[in-house]
Protein backbone atom coordinates (compact mmCIF):
# COMPACT_ATOMS: atom_id res chain seq x y z
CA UNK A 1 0.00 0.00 0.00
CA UNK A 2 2.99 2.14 0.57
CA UNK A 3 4.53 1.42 -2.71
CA UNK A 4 0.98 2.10 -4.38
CA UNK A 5 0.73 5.70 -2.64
CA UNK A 6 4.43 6.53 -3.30
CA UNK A 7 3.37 5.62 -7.52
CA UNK A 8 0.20 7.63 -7.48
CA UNK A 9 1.57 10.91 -5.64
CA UNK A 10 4.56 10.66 -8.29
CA UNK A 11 2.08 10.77 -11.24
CA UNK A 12 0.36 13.59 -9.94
CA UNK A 13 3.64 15.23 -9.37
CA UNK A 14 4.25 15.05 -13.07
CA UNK A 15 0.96 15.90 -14.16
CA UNK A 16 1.69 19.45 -12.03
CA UNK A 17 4.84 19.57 -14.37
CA UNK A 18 3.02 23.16 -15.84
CA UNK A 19 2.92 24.53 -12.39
CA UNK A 20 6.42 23.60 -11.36
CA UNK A 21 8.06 25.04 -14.48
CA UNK A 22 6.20 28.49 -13.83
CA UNK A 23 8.06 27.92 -10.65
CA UNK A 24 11.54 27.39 -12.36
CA UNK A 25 11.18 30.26 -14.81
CA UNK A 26 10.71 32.41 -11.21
CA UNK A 27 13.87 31.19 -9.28
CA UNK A 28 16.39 29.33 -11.29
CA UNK A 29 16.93 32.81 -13.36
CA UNK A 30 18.24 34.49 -9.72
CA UNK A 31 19.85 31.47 -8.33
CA UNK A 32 21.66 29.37 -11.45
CA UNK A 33 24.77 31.69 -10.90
CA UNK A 34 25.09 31.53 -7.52
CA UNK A 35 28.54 30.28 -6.19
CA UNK A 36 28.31 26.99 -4.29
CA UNK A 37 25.13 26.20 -5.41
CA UNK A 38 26.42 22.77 -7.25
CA UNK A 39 28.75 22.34 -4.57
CA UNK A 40 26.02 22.37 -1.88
CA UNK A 41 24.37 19.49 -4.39
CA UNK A 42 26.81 16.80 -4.61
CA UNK A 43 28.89 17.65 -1.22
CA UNK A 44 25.31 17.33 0.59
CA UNK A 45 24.98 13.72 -1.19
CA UNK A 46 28.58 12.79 -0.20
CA UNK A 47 27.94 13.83 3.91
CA UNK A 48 24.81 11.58 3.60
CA UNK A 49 27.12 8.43 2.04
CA UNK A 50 29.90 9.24 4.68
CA UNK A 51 27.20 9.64 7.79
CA UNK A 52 26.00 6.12 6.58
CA UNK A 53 29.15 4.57 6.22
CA UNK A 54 30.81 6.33 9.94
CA UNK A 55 27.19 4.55 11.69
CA UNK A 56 27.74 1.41 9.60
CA UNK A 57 31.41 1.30 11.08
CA UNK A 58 29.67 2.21 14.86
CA UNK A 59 26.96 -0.18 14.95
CA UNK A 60 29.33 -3.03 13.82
CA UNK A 61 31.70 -2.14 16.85
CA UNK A 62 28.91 -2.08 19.24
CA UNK A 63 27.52 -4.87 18.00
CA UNK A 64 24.12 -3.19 17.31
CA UNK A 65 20.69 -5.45 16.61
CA UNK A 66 19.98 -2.61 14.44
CA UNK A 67 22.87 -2.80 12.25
CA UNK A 68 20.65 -5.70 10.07
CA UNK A 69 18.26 -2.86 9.25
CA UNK A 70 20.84 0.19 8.01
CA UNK A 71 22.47 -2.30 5.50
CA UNK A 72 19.01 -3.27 4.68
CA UNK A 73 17.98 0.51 4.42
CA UNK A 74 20.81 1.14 2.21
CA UNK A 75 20.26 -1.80 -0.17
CA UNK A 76 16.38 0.12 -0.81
CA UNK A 77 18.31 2.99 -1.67
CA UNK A 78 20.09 0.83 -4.14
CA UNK A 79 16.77 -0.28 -5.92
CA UNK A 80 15.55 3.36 -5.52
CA UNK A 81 17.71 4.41 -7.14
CA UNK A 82 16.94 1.49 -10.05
CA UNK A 83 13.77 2.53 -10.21
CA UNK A 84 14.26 6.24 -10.58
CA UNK A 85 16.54 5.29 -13.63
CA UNK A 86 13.69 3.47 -15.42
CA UNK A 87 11.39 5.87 -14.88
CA UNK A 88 13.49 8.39 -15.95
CA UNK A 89 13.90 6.08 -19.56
CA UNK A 90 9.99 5.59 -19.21
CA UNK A 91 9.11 9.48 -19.01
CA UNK A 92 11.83 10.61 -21.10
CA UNK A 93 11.32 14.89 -19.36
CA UNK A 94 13.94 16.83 -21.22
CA UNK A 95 16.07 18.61 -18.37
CA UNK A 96 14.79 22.59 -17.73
CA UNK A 97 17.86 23.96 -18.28
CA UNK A 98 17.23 22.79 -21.73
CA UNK A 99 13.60 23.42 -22.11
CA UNK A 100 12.73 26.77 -19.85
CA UNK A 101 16.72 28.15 -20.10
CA UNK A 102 19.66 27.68 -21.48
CA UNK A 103 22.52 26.80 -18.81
CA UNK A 104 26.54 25.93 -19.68
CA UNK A 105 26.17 23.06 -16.87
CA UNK A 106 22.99 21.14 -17.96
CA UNK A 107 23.63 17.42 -18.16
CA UNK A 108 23.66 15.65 -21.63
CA UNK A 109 20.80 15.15 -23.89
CA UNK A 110 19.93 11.70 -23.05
CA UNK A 111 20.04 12.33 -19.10
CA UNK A 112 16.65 13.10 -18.57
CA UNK A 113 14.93 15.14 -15.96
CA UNK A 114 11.80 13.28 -13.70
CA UNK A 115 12.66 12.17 -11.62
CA UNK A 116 15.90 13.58 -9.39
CA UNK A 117 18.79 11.03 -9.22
CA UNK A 118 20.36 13.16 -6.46
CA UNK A 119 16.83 13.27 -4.26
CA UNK A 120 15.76 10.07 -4.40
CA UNK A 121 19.71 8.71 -3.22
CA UNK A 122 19.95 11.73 -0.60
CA UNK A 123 16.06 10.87 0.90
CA UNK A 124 16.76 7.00 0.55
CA UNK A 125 20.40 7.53 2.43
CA UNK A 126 18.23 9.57 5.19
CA UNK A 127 15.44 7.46 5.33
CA UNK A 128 17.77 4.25 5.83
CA UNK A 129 19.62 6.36 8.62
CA UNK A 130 16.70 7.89 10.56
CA UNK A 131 14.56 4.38 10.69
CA UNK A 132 18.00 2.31 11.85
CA UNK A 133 19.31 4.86 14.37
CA UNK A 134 16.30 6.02 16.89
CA UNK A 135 18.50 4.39 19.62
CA UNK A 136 21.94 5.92 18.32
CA UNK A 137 20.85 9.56 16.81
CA UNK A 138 18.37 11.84 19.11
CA UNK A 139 15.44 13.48 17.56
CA UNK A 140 17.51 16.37 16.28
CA UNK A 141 19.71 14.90 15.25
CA UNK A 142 17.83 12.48 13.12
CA UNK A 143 15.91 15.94 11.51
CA UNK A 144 19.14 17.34 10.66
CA UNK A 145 19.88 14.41 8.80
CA UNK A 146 16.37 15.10 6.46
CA UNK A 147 16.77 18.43 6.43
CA UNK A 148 20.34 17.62 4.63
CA UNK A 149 18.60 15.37 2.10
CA UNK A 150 16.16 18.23 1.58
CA UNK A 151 19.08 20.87 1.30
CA UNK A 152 20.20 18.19 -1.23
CA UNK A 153 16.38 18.40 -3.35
CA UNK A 154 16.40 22.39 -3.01
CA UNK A 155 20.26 23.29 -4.36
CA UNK A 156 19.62 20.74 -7.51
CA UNK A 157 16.47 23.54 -8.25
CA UNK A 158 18.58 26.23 -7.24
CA UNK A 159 20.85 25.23 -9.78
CA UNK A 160 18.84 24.46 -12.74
CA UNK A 161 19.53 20.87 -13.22
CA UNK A 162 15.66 20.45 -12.29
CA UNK A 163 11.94 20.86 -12.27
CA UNK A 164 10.68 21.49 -8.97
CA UNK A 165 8.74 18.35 -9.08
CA UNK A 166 11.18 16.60 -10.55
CA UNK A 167 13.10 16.77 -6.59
CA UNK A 168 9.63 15.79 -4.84
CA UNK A 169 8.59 13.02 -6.53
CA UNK A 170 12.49 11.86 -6.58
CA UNK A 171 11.97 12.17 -2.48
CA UNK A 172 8.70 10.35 -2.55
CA UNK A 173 10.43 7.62 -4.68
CA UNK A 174 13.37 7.24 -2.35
CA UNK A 175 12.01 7.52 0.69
CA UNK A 176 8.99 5.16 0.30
CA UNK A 177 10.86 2.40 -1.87
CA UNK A 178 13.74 2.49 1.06
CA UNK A 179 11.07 2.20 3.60
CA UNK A 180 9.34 -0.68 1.85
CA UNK A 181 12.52 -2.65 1.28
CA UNK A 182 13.07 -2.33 4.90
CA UNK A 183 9.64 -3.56 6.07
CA UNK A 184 9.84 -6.04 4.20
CA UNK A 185 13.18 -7.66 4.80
CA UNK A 186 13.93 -6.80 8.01
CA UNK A 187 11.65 -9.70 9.64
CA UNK A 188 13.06 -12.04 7.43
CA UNK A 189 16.72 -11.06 8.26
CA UNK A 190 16.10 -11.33 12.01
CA UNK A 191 14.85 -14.55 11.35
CA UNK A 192 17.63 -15.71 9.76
CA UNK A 193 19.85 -14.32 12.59
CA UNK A 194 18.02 -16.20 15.15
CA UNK A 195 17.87 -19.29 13.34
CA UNK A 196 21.53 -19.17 13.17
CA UNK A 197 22.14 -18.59 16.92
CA UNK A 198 19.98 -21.02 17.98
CA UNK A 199 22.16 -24.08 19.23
CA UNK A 200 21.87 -26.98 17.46
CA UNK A 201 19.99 -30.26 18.99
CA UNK A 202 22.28 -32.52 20.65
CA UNK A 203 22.49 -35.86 19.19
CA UNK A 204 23.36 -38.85 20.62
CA UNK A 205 24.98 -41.94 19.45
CA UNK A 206 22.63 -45.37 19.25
CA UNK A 207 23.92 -47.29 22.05
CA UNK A 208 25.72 -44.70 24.01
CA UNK A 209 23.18 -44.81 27.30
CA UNK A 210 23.98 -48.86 27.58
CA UNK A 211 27.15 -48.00 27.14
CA UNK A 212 27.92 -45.77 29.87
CA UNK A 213 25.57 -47.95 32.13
CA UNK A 214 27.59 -51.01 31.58
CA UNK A 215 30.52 -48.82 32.73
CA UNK A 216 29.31 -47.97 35.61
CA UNK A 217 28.46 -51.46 36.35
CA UNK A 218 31.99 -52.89 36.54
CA UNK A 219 33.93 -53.38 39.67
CA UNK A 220 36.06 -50.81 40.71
CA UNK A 221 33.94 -48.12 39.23
């Protein structure tokens, strides 16, 4: 049901497409130049890999139950990130700063717009982090990490690289495939884990009762 919500807000995302480039055509004019604003992009994306990896590394030294459910976590942001390539093939959106302006840094011709590659990583990354660490990270901590993901969404508009709802339906992708994947394994993987710390049944040889009884039965013994 998830999934199914996730695919129907991320239609009518693209169906606003009209609104969100009147949107584009108001900002991206103002902000395209602005120094950083790239930077702020893919640097954002990089902290998010680098926070996952540094509490990967910390929950394996603790030994943490929850460690099961970031590596989990992060392989939904894997197939998010699968998904937002096909339907970025499926749609086929030529990128704004083709369409609305014309921009030195737009991405190539066949790179197409809807929906954001950088949102749906940065909100799967966060989403993987925030539902594995509510022992480790306090609440604050935890929103800093989405508002990151979000800075993420916001500087790839700023920038020109996308539509406006382009960056919310890649969030909506990469945060609700990254939650399903997680549901959905992380019962089975605990299951697993407990299956292979239970101790297995000790087995005894045929004989071995009237064995030991007949040795206690000698003389001397």
């Amino acid at each position: 049901m998830m999934l199914i919500g996730a695919a129907v807000v991320v239609v009518a995302l693209y169906l606003l497409r009209d609104v969100s480039a009147v949107i584009y055509r108001a900002i991206v004019p103002h902000t395209s130049s602005l120094p950083g604003v790239s930077l702020i992009a893919d640097g954002g994306l990089l902290v998010l890999v680098a926070l996952f990896g540094v509490l990967a590394v910390q929950m394996w030294r603790t030994r943490s139950p929850y460690l099961g459910d970031l590596l989990m976590g992060g392989f939904g942001v894997v197939v998010a990130y699968a998904l937002s390539e096909v339907v970025k093939v499926f749609v086929g959106e030529n990128r704004p700063c083709r369409a609305e302006l014309t921009l030195p840094d737009c991405p190539a011709v066949s790179d197409w717009s809807f929906p954001s590659n950088h949102s749906a990583i940065a909100f799967g990354i966060a989403t993987a982090i925030v539902l594995a660490s509510t022992r480790v990270l306090s609440p604050v901590q935890r929103g800093l990490v989405i508002g990151l993901a979000a800075l993420v969404g916001l500087a790839r508009v700023l920038q020109g690289a996308h539509y406006p709802h382009d960056v919310l339906a890649g969030a909506v992708l990469g945060s609700a495939v990254t939650t399903a994947v997680v549901v959905m394994l992380v019962p089975w993987a605990r299951r697993r884990a407990r299956a292979r710390r239970r101790p297995a049944p000790r087995t005894e040889q045929p004989g071995a009762e009237d064995a030991a009884e007949a040795v206690e039965q000698r003389p001397g013994w």
